[in-house]
C-alpha atoms as a PDB file:
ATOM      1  CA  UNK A   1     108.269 -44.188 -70.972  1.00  0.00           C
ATOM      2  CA  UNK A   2     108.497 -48.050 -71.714  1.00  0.00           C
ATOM      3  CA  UNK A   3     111.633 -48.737 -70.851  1.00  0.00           C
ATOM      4  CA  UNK A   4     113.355 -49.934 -67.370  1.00  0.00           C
ATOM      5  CA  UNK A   5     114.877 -47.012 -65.476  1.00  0.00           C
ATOM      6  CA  UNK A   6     118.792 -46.064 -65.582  1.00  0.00           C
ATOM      7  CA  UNK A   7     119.090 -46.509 -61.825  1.00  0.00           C
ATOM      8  CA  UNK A   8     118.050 -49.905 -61.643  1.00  0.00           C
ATOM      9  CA  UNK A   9     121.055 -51.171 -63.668  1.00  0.00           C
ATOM     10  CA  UNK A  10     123.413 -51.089 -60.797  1.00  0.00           C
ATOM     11  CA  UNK A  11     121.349 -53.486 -59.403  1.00  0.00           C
ATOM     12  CA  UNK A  12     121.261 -56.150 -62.476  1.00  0.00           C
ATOM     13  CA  UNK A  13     124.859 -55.515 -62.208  1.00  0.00           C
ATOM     14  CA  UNK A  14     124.924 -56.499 -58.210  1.00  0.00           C
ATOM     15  CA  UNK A  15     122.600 -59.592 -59.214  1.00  0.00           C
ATOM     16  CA  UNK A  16     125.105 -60.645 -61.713  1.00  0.00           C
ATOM     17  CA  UNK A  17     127.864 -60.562 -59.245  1.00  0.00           C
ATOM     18  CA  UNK A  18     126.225 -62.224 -56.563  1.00  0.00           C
ATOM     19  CA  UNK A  19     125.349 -65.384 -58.596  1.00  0.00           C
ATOM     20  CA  UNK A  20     128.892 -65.249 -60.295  1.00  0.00           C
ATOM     21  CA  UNK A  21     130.354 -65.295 -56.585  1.00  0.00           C
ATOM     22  CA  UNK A  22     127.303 -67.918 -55.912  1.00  0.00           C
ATOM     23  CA  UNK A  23     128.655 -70.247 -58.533  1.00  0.00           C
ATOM     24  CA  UNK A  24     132.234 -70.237 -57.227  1.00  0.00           C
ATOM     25  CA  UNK A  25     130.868 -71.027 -54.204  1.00  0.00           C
ATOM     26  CA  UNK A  26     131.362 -67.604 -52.442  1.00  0.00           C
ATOM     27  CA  UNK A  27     128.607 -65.753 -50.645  1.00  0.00           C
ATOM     28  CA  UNK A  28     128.254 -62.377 -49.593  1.00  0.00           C
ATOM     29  CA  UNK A  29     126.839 -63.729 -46.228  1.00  0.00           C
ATOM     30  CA  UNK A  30     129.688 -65.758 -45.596  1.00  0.00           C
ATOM     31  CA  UNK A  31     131.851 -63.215 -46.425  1.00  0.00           C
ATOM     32  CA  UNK A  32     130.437 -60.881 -44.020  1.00  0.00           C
ATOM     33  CA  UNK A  33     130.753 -63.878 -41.705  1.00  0.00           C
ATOM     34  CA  UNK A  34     134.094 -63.757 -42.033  1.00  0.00           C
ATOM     35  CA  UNK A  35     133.932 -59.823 -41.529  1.00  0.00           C
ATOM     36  CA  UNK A  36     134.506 -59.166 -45.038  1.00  0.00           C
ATOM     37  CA  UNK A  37     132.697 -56.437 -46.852  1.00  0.00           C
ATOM     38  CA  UNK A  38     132.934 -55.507 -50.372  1.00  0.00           C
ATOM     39  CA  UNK A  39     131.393 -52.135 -51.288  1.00  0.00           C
ATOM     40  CA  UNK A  40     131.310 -50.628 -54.425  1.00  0.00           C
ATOM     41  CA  UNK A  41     134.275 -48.183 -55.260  1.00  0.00           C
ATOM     42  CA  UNK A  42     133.817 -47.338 -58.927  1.00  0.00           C
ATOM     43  CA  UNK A  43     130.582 -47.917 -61.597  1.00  0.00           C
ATOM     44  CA  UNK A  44     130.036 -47.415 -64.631  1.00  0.00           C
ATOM     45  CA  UNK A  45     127.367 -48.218 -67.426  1.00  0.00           C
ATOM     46  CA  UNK A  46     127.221 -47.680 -70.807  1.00  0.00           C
ATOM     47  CA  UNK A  47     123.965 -48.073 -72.537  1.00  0.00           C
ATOM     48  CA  UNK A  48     123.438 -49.041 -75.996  1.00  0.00           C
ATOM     49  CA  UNK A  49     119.729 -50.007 -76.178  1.00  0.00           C
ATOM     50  CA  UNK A  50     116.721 -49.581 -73.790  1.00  0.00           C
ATOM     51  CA  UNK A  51     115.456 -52.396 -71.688  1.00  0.00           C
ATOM     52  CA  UNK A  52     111.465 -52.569 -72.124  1.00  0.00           C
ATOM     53  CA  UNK A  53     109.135 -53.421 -69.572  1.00  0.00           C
ATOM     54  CA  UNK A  54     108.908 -57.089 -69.678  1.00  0.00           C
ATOM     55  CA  UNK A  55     112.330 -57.654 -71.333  1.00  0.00           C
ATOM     56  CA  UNK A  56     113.751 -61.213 -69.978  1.00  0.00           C
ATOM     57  CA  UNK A  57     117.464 -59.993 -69.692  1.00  0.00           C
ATOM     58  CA  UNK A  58     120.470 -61.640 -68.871  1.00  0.00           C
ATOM     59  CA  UNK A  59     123.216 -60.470 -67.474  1.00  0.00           C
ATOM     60  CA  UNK A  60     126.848 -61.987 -68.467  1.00  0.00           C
ATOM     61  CA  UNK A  61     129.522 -61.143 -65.643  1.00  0.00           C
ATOM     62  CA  UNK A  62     132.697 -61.468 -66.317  1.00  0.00           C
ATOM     63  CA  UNK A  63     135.963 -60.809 -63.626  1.00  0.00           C
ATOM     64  CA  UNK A  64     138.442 -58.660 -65.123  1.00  0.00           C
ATOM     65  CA  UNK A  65     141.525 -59.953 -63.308  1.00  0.00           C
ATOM     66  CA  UNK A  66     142.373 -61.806 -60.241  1.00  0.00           C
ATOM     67  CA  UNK A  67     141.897 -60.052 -57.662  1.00  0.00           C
ATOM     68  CA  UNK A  68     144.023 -58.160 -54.841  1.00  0.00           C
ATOM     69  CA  UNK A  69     142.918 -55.860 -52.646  1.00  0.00           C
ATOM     70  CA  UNK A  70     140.230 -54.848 -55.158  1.00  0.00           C
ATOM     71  CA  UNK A  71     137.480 -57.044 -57.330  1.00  0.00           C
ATOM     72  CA  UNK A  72     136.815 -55.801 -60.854  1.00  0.00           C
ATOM     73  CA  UNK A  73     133.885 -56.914 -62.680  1.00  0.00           C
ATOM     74  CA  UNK A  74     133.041 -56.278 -66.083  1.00  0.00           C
ATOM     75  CA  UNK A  75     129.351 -57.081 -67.454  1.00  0.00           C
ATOM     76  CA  UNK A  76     127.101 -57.226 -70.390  1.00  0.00           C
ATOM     77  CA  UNK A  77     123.378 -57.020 -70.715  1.00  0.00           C
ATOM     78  CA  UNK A  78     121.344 -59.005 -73.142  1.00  0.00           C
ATOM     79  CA  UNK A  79     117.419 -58.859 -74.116  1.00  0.00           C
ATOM     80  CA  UNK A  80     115.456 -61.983 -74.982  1.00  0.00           C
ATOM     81  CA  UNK A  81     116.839 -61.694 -78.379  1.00  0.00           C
ATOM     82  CA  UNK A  82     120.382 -61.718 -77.306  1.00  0.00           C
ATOM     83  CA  UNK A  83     120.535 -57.545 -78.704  1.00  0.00           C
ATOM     84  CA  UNK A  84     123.280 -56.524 -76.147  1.00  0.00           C
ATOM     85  CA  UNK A  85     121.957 -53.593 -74.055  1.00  0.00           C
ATOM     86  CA  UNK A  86     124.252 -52.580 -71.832  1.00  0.00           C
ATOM     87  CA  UNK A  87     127.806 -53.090 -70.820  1.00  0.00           C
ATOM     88  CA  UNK A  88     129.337 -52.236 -67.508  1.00  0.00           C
ATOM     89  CA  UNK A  89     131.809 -52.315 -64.762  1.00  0.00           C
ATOM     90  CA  UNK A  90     132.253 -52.021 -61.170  1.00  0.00           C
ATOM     91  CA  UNK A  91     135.425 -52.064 -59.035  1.00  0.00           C
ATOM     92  CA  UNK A  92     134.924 -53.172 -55.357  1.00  0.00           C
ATOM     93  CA  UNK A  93     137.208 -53.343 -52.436  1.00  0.00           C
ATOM     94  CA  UNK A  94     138.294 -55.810 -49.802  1.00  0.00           C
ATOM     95  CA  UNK A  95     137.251 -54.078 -46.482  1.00  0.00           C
ATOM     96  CA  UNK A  96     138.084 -55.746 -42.697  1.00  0.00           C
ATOM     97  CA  UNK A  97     134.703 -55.057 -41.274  1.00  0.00           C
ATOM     98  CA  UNK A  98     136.681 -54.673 -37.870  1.00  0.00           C
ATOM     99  CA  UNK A  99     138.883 -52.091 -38.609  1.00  0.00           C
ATOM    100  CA  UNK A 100     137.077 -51.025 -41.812  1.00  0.00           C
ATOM    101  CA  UNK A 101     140.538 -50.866 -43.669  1.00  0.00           C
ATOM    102  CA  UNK A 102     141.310 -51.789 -46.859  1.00  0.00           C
ATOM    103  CA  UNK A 103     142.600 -55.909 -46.940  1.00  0.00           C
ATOM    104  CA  UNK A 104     144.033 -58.309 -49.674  1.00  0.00           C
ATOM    105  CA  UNK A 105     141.078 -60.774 -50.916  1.00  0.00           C
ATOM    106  CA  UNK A 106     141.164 -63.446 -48.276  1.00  0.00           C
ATOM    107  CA  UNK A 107     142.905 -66.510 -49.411  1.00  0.00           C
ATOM    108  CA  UNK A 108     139.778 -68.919 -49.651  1.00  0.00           C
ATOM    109  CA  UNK A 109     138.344 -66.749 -51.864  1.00  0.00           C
ATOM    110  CA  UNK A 110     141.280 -67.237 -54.668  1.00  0.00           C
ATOM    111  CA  UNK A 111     141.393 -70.310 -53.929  1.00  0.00           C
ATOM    112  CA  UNK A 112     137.950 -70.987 -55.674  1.00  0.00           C
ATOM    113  CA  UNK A 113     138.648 -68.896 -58.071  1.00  0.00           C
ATOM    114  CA  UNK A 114     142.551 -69.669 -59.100  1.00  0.00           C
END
């Protein structure tokens, strides 16, 4: 069809919050480190235009509010000629690997981002 499949949004999405944590200095790996797991809890995507094949896009992410025992992330899609594509949010939660129970975001985590 020319254009990039629905499914593979959720991933731009994930990119966009890994590189936002990444420039905070936060990484999933250290997180999980720390056994600290965030999985995904609520997505959604709204579509406005198509990504092509071979479409440079960026993708803006933004955090919604400081977090507690939940992330949210809200996010915005843009082609090579900054047409905005898609928008988007996800809601993750805090989750103790050890007893895999909800937690409050860890303290170094605001710290960086406070």
């Amino acid at each position: 069809m020319g254009v990039v499949y629905h499914g593979n949004y959720a991933q731009f999405f994930e990119i966009g919050r890994i590189d936002w944590l990444r420039s905070f200095g936060i990484s999933y790996k250290n997180m999980e480190e720390n056994n600290v797991m965030l999985p995904v809890v609520s997505l959604q995507c709204n579509f406005k235009k198509s990504a092509e094949f071979d479409d440079e896009i960026t993708v803006k992410t933004t955090l919604k509010k400081i977090p507690t025992v939940k992330i949210e992330f809200e996010y915005e899609i843009f082609n090579q000629k900054n047409e905005l594509l898609t928008t988007g949010y996800t809601m993750l939660a805090f989750i103790n690997m050890k007893t895999n129970k909800p937690m409050r975001c860890p303290d170094y985590i605001l710290e960086k981002l406070i």
